[in-house]
Protein backbone atom coordinates (compact mmCIF):
# COMPACT_ATOMS: atom_id res chain seq x y z
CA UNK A 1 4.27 36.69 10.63
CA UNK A 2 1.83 36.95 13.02
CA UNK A 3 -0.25 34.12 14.75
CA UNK A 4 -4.12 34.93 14.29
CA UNK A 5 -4.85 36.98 17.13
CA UNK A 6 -8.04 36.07 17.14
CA UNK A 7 -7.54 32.61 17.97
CA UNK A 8 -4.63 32.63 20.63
CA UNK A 9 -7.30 32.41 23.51
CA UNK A 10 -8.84 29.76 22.15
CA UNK A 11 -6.51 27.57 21.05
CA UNK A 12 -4.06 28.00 23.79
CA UNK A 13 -5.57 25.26 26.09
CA UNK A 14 -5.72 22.83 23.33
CA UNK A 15 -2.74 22.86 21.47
CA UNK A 16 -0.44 19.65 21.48
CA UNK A 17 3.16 20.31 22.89
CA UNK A 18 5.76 21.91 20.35
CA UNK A 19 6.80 19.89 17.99
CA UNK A 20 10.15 20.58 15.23
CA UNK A 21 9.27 23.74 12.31
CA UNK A 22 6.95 22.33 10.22
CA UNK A 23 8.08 21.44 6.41
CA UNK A 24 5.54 22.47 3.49
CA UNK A 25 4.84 19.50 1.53
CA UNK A 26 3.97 19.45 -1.91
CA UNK A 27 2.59 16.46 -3.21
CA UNK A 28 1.22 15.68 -7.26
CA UNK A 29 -0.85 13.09 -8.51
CA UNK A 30 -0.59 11.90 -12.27
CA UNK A 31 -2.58 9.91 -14.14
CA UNK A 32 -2.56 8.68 -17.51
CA UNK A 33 -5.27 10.68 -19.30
CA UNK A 34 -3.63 13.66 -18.38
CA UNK A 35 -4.79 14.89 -14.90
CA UNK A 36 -3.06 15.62 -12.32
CA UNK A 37 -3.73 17.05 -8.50
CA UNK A 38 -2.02 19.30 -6.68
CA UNK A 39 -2.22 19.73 -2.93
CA UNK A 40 -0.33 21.77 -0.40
CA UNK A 41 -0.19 21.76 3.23
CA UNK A 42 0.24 23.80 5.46
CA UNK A 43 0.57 23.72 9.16
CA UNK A 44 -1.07 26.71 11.34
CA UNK A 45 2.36 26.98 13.24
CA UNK A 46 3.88 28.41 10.15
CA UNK A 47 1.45 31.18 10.92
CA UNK A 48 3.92 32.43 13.83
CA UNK A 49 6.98 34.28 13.80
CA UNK A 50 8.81 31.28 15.18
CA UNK A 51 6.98 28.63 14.11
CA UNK A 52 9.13 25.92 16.11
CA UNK A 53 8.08 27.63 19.66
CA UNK A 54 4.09 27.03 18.19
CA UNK A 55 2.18 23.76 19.56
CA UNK A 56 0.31 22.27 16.94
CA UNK A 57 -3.15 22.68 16.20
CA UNK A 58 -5.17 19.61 17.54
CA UNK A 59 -8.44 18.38 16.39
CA UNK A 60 -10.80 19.27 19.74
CA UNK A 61 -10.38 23.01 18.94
CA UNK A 62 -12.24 22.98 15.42
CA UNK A 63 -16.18 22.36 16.58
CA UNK A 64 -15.10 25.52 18.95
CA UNK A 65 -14.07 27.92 15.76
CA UNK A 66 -16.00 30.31 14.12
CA UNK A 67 -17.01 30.38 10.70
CA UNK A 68 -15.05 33.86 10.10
CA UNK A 69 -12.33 32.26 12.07
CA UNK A 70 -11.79 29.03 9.66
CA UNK A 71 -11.77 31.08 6.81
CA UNK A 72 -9.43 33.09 7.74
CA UNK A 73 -7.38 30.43 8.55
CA UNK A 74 -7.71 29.49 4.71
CA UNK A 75 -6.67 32.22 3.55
CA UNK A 76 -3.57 32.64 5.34
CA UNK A 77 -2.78 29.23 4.07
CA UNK A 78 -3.42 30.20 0.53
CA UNK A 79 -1.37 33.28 1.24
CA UNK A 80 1.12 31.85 2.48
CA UNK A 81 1.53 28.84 -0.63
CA UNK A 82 1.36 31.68 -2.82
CA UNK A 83 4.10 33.39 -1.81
CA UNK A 84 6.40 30.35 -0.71
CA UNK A 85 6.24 28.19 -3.76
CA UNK A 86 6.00 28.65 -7.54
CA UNK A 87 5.43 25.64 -10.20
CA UNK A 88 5.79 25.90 -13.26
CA UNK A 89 5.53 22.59 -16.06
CA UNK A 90 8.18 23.09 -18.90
CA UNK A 91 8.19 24.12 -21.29
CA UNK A 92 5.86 25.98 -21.00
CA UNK A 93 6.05 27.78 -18.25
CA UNK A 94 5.03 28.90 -14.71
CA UNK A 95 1.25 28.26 -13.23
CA UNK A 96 -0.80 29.52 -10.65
CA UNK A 97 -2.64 27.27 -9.07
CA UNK A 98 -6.02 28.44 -7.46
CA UNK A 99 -6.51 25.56 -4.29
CA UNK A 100 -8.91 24.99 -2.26
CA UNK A 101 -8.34 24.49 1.47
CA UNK A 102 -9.51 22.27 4.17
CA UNK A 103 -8.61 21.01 7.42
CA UNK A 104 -7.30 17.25 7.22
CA UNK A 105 -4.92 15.43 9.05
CA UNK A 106 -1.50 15.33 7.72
CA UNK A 107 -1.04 13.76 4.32
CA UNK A 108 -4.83 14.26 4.04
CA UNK A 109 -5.66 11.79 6.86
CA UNK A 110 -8.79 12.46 7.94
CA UNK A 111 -9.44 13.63 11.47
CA UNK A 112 -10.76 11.22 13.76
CA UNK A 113 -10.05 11.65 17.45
CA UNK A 114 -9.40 14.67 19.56
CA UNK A 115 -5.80 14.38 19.72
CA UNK A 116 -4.79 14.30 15.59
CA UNK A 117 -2.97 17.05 14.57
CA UNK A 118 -4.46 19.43 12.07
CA UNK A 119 -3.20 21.22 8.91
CA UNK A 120 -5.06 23.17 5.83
CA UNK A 121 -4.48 21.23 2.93
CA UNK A 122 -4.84 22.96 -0.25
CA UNK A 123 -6.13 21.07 -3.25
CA UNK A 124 -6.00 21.98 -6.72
CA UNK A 125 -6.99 19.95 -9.55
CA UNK A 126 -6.01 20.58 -13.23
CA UNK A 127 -4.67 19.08 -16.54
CA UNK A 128 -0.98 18.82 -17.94
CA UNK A 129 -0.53 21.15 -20.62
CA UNK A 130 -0.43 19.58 -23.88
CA UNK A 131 3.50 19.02 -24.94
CA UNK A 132 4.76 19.26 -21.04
CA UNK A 133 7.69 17.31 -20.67
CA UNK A 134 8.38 17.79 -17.31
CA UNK A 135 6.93 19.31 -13.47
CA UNK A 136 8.89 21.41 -11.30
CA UNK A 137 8.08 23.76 -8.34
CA UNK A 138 10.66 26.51 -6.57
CA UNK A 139 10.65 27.27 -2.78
CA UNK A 140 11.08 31.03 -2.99
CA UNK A 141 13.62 33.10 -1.39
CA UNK A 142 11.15 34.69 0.89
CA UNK A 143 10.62 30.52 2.06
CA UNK A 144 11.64 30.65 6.08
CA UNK A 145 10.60 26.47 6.14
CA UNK A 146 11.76 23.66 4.15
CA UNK A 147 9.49 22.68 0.77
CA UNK A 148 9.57 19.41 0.19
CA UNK A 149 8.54 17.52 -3.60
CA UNK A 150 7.09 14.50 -3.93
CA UNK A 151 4.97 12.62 -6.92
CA UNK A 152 3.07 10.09 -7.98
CA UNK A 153 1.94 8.28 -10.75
CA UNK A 154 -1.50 6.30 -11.00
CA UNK A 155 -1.29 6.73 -6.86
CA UNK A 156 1.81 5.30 -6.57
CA UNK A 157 4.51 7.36 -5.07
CA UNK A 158 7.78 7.94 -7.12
CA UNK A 159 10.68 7.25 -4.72
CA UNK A 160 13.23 10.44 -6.08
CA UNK A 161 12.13 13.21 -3.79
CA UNK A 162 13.45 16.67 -3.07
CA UNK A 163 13.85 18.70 -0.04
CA UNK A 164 13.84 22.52 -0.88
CA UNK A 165 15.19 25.72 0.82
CA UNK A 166 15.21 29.19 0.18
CA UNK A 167 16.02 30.13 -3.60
CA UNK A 168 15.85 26.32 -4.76
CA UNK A 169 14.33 24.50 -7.56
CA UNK A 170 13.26 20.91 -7.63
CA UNK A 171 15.02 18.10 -9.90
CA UNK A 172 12.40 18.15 -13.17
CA UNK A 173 10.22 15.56 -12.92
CA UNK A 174 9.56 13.92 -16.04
CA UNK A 175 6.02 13.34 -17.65
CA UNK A 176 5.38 11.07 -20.80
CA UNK A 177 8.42 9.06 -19.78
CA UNK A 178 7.63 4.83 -21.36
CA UNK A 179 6.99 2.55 -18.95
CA UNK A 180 9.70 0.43 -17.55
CA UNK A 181 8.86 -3.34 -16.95
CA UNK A 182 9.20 -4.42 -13.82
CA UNK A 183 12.48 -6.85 -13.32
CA UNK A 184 12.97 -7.19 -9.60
CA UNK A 185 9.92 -7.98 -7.48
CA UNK A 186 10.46 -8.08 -3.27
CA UNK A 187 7.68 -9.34 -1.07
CA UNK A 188 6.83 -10.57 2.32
CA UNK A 189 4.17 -11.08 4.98
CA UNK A 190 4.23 -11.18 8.78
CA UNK A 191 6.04 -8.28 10.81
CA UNK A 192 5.43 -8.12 14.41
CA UNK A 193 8.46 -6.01 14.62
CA UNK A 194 9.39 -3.13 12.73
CA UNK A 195 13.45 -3.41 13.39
CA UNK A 196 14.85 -6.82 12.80
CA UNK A 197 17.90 -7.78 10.68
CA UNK A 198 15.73 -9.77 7.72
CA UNK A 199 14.03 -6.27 7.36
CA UNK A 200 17.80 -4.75 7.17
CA UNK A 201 18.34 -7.65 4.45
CA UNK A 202 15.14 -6.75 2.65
CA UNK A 203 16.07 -3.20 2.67
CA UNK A 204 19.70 -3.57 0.43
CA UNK A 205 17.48 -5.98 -2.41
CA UNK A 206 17.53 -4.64 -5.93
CA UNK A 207 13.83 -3.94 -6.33
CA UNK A 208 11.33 -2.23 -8.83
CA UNK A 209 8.38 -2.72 -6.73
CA UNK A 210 7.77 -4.43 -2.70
CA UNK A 211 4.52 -5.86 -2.20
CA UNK A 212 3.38 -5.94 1.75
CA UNK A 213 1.02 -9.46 1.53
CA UNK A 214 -0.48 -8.89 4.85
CA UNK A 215 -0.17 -9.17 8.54
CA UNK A 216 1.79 -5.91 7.98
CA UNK A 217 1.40 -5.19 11.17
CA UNK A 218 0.38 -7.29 14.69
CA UNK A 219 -2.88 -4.96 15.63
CA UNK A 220 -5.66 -7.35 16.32
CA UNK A 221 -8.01 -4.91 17.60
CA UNK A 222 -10.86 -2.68 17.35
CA UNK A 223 -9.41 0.02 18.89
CA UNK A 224 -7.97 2.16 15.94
CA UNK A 225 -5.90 4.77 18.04
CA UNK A 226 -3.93 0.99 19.00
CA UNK A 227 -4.31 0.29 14.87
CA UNK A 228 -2.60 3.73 13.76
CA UNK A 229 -0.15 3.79 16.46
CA UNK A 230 1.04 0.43 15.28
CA UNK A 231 0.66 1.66 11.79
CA UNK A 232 2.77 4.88 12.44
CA UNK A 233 5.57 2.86 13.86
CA UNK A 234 6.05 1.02 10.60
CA UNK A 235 5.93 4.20 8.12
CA UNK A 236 8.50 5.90 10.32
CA UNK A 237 10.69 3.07 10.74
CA UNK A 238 14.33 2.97 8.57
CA UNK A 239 12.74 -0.21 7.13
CA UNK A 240 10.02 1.06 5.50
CA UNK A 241 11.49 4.71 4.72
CA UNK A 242 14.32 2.56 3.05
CA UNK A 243 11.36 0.82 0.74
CA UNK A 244 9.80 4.05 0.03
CA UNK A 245 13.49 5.21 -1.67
CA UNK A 246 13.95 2.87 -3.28
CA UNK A 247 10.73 1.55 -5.36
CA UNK A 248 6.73 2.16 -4.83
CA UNK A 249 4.93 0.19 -2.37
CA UNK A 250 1.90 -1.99 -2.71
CA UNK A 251 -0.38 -3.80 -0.23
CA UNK A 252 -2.88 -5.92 1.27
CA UNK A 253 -3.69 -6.92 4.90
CA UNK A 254 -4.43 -10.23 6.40
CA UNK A 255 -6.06 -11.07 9.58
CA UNK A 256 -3.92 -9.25 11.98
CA UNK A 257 -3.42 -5.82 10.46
CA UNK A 258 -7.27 -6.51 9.28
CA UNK A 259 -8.01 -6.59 12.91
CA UNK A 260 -8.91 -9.63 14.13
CA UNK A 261 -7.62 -12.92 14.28
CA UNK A 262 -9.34 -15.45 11.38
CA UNK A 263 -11.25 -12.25 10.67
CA UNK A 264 -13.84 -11.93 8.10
CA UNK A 265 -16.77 -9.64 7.00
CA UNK A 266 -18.09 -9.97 10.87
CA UNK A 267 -15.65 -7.70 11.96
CA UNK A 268 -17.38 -5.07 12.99
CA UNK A 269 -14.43 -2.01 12.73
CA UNK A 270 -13.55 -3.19 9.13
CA UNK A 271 -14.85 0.34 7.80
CA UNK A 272 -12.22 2.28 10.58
CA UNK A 273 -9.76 -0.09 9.69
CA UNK A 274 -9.89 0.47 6.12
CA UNK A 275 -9.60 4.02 6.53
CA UNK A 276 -6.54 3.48 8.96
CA UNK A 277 -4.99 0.93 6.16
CA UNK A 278 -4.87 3.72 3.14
CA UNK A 279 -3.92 6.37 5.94
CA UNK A 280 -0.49 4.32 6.38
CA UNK A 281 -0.02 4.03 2.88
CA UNK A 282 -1.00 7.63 1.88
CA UNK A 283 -3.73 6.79 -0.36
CA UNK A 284 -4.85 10.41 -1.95
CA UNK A 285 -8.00 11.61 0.42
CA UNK A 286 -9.82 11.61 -3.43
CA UNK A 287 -9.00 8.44 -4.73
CA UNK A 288 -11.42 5.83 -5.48
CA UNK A 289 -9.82 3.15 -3.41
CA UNK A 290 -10.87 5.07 -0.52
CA UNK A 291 -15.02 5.35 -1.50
CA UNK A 292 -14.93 1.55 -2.48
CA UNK A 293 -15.26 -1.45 0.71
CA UNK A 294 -12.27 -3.51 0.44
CA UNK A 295 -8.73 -2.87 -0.08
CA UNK A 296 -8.71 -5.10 -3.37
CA UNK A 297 -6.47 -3.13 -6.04
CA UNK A 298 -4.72 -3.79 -9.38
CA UNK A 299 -1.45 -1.67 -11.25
CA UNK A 300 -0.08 -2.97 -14.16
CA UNK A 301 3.53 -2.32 -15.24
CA UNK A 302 5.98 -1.89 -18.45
CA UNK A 303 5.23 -1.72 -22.35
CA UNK A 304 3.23 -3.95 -24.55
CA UNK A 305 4.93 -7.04 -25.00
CA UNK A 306 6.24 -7.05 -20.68
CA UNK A 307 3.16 -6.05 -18.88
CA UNK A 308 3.36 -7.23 -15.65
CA UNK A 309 -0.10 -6.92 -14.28
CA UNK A 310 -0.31 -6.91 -10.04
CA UNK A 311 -3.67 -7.91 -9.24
CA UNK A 312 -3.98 -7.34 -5.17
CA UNK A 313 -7.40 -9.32 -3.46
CA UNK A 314 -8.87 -8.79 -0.44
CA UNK A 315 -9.90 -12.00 1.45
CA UNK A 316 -10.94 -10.42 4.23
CA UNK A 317 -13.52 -7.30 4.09
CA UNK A 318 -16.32 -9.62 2.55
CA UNK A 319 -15.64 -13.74 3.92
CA UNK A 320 -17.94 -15.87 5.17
CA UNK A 321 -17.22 -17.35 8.42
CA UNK A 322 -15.04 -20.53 8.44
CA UNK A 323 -16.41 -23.77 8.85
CA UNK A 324 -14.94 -24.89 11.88
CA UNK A 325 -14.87 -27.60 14.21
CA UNK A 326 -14.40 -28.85 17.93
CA UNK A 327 -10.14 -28.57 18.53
CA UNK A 328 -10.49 -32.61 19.07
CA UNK A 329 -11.60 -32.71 15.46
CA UNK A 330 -9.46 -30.79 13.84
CA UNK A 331 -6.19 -31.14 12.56
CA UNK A 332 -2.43 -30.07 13.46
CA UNK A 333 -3.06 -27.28 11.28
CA UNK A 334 -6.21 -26.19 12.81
CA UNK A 335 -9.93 -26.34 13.53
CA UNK A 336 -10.99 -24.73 9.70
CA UNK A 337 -11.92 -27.74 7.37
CA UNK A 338 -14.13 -26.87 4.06
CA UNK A 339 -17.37 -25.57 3.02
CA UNK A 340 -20.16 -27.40 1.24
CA UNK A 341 -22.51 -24.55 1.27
CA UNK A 342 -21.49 -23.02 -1.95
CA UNK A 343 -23.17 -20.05 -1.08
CA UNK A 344 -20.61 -18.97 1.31
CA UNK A 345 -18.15 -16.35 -0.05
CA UNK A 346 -14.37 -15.24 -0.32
CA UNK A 347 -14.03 -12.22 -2.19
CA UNK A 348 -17.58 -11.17 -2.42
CA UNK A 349 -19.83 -10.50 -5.36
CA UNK A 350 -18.26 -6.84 -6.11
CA UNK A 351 -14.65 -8.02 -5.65
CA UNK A 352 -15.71 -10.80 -7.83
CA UNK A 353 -17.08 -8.64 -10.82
CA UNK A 354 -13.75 -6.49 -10.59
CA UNK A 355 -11.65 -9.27 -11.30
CA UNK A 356 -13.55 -10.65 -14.31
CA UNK A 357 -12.63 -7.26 -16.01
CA UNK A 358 -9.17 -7.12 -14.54
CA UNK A 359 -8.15 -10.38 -15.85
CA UNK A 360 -9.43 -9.79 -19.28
CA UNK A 361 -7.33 -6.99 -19.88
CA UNK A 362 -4.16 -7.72 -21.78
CA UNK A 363 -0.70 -8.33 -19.75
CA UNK A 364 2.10 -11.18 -20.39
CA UNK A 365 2.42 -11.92 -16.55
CA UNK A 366 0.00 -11.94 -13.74
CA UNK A 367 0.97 -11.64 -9.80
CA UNK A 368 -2.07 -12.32 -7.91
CA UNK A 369 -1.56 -11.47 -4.42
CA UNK A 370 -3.49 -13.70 -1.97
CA UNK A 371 -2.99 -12.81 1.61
CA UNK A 372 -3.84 -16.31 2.29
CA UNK A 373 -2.75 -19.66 0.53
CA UNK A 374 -4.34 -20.12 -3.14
CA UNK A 375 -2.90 -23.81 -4.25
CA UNK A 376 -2.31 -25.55 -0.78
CA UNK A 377 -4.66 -28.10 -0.19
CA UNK A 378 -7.05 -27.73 3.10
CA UNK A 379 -4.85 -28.03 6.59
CA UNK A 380 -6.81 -26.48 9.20
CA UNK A 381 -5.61 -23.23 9.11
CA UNK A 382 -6.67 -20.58 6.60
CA UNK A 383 -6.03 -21.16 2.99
CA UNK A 384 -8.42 -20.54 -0.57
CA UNK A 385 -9.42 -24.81 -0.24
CA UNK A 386 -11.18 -24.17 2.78
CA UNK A 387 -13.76 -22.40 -0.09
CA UNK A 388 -13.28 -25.38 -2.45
CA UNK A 389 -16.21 -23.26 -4.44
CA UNK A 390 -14.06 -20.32 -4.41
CA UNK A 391 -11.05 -21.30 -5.18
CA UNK A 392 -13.06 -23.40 -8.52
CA UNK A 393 -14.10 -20.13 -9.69
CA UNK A 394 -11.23 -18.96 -9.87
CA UNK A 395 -9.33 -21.14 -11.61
CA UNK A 396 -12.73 -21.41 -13.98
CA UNK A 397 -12.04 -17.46 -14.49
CA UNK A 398 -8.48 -18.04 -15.36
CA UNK A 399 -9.30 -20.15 -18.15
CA UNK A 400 -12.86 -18.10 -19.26
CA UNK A 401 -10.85 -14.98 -19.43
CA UNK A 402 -8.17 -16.40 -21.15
CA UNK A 403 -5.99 -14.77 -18.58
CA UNK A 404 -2.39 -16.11 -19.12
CA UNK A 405 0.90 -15.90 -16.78
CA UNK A 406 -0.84 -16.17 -13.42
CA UNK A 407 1.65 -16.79 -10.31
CA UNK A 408 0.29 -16.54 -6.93
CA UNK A 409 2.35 -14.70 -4.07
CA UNK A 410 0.83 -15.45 -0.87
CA UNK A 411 1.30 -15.19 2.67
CA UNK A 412 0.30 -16.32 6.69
CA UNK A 413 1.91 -19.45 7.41
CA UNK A 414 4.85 -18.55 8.97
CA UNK A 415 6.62 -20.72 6.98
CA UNK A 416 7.54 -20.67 2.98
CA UNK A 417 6.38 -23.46 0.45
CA UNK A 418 5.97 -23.87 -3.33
CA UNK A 419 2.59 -25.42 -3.94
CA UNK A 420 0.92 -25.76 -7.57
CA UNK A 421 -2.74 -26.61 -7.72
CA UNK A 422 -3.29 -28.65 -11.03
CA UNK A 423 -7.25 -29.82 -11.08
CA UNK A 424 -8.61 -29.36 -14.10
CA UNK A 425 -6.51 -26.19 -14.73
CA UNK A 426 -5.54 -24.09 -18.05
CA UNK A 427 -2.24 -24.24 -17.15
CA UNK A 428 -0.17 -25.55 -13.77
CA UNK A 429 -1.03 -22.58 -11.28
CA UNK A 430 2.05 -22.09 -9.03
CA UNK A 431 1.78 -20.47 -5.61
CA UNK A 432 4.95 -19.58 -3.83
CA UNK A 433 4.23 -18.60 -0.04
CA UNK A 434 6.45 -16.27 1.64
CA UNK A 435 6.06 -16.07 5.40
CA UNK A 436 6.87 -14.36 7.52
CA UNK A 437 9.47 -11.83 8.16
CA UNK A 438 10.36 -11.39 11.43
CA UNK A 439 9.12 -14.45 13.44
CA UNK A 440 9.80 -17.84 14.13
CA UNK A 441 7.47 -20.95 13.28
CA UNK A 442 7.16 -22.43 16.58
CA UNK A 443 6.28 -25.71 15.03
CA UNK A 444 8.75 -25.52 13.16
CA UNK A 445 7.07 -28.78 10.86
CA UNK A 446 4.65 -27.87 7.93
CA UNK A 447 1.35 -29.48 7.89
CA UNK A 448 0.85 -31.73 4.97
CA UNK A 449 0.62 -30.33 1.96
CA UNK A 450 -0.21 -32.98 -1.29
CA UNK A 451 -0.02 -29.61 -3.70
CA UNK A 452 3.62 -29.18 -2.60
CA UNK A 453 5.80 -28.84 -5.89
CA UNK A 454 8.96 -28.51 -4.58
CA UNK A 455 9.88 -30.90 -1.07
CA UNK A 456 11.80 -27.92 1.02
CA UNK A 457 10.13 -25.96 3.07
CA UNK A 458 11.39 -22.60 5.49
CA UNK A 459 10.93 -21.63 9.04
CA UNK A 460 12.98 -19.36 9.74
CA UNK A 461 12.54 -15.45 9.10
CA UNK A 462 12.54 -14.67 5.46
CA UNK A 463 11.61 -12.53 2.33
CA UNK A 464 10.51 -13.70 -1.35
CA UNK A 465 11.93 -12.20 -4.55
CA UNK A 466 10.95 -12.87 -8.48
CA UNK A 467 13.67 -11.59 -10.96
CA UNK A 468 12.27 -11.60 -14.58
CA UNK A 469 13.92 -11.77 -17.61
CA UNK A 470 12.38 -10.19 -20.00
CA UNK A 471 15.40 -9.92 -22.38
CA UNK A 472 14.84 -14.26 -23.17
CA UNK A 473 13.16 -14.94 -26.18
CA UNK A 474 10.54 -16.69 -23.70
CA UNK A 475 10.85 -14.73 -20.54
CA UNK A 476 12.77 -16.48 -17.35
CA UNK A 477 10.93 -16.00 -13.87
CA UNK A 478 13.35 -16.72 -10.99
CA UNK A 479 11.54 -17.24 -7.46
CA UNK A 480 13.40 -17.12 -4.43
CA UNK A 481 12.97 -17.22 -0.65
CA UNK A 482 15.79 -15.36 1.24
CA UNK A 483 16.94 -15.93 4.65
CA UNK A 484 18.85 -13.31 6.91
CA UNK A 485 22.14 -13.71 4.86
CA UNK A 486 20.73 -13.12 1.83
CA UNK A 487 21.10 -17.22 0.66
CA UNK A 488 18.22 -18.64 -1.15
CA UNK A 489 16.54 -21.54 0.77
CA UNK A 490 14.09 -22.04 -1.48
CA UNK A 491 14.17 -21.87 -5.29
CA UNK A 492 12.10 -22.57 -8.86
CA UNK A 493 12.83 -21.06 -12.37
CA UNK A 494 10.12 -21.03 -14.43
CA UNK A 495 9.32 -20.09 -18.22
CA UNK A 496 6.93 -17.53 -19.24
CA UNK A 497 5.81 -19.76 -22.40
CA UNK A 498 4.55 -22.52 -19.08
CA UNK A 499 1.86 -20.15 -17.93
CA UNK A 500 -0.43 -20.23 -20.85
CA UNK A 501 -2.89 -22.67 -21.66
């Protein structure tokens, strides 16, 4: 094919340097009630007869193109993913879809600076036919690039994928299919690195599901070219492509992916780095987590009767400031010590509201994810006691709710502990910190802890796992921290049946 002739001269001094052919991506959303979205993309250098001689199409050329020069562009696109790929549901049969292009960044980043690299997506948004069993699509034998299949369900992205050449068909992927409970959970907080040998460890961990718990990555800055970068290097590293194989991904950020150290809703680049946060995760351009302010988020897994329920909170976008005090006042822990102004906030009155309705609906085990510590008690540093009003309301909401099988994952400390906060609770509310990943405690000594359940603690790099039994006639949960080797360092089996009032 021809590139458009009508933009050579103008794109010419503005293209990025060649890059390897471009693949065409196909990527489909699913959602319970039935929808499901489509999109396609397609990079201008397939446009070319040799589309691995093209440079790719950077961002400063589009305020310079002409209306009659976009659309073309758009339809050449549409052109083109009409006569590379065919999809087709069974049983019933092949469709057509009719999408609607747009330039994006790829995986429907958006474009931000000069230098990101553009494609047309094509979107197409439509509704599973009534009886479909299954969704397939066909790179034709006309296809000179590879077409490559990926889905997701409720945004999460199904880790069986398939890479397509000329003449092939994709593995059916299966609609309707129950929901399987969720028996092996892997998290972890704190990578500075994004090649390290507890990440190799992580990687070979029977898992249905990793949770990131925050300081993801070490950005700790406003500048979000420095943010992505950082960001890229993780989704491209053999760690996380190992993750995305095996099990879907869920996450939250802490201060230092967040942006700034002991950050809170002062930050001033919180929007950007929102936006960069669901770039790295490939949060659909059209999903609502992207139009709401904070990264807060909830799935729940498995049938009726083993609903595990993953409630996600964001304790950064909308906190307070900390109460802090001179360094000769404060503690080996820190400068942080508690609020008495009860107006002061954690999650903020919207994040707030959404967990009141999140908690009352119906699941037999609750993970709440708290990037920072929910049941230690107040040590200087960062933790849910230094908003003693807070952290109240929460545990009031537990019991209001009647919101049973709550266990707290969090993260931060560089160091792993099993705390349980029992004031005036429903039930004992056990927090297992997991912290961190790839560094060192210099300390190496916890701060004092009187909420500490179990006497070990861990300092060296690490990863937390919960195995759950579901087949026990009162479901066994077994929490572990890992070291490098794979031995458990740190260890409490609990009962379902404990986590109810």
């Amino acid at each position: 094919m021809r590139f458009l002739p009508t933009l050579l001269g103008l794109l010419l001094p503005i293209l990025a340097g060649a890059h390897p052919v471009p693949d065409i991506p196909v990527r489909t959303w699913f959602s319970q009630d039935g929808s499901c979205t489509v999109t396609v993309e397609v990079d201008p250098r397939c446009f070319a007869a040799d589309p691995n001689a093209e440079p790719s199409l950077l961002n400063a050329v589009l305020p310079g193109m002409s209306p009659a020069a976009r659309a073309e562009m758009k339809q050449k696109a549409a052109d083109l993913a009409r006569r590379y790929v065919e999809f087709m549901f069974d049983p019933s049969g092949p469709v057509t879809p009719e999408f609607t292009f747009d330039f994006t960044g790829q995986a429907q980043a958006p474009l931000t600076t000069e230098e990101d690299i553009v494609v047309l997506t094509g979107t197409w948004q439509t509704r599973v036919p009534a009886g479909s069993t299954a969704w397939r699509i066909r790179a034709t034998k006309a296809t000179p690039l590879a077409v490559v299949f990926r889905n997701y369900l409720e945004g999460l992205q199904d880790p069986k994928f398939s890479v397509l050449f000329p003449g092939e068909t994709s593995f059916p992927f299966e609609l309707g299919r129950p929901s399987e409970p969720l028996r092996d959970v892997v998290f972890g907080s704190c990578l500075n690195t994004t090649e390290h040998p507890m990440l190799d460890r992580t990687a070979t961990l029977p898992m249905d599901l990793f949770l990131f718990m925050g300081d993801n990555i070490y950005a700790d800055t406003s500048d979000m070219s420095v943010m992505r970068a950082k960001y890229q290097a993780l989704a491209q590293s053999s760690f996380f492509q190992a993750l995305r194989a095996k099990a879907p991904i869920l996450a939250t950020w802490d201060d230092h992916d967040y942006g700034v150290n002991d950050g809170g809703a002062d930050y001033p680049k919180r929007k950007e780095s929102q936006t960069e946060f669901w770039n790295w995760l490939g949060e659909p351009a059209s999903s609502p987590r992207r139009q709401q302010e904070g990264v807060y988020q909830m799935r729940t897994f498995g049938p009726e009767g083993r609903r595990t329920q993953v409630v996600l909170l964001d304790t950064r976008y909308f906190r307070s400031p900390l109460n802090k005090v001179p360094k000769d006042q404060g503690s080996p822990g820190g400068t942080s010590i508690p609020h008495t102004d009860t107006s002061t906030t954690l999650l903020g009155p919207d994040q707030w509201k959404w967990l009141e309705g999140v908690l009352r609906q119906p699941a037999e085990l609750r993970l709440i994810i708290t990037s920072i510590q929910f049941a230690a008690e107040a040590s200087g540093s960062e933790s849910w006691a230094n908003f003693p009003h807070e952290q109240r309301r929460l545990v009031d909401l537990i019991r209001s709710t009647g919101a049973s099988g709550v266990l707290f994952l969090s993260g931060d400390r560089h160091w792993c502990e099993f705390s349980t906060y029992r004031q005036d609770v429903p039930y004992p509310l056990h927090d297992l910190t997991a912290s961190s990943m790839t560094q060192v405690h210099s300390r190496g000594t916890p701060t004092a802890n009187a909420n500490r359940s179990l006497p070990k603690t861990f300092h060296q790099p690490n990863v937390g796992t919960l195995h759950i039994d579901w087949k026990a006639a009162d479901p066994t949960l077994t929490l572990r921290i890992l070291d490098v080797e794979g031995q458990p360092r740190i260890e409490k089996e609990l009962r379902l049946g404990e986590l109810k009032p």
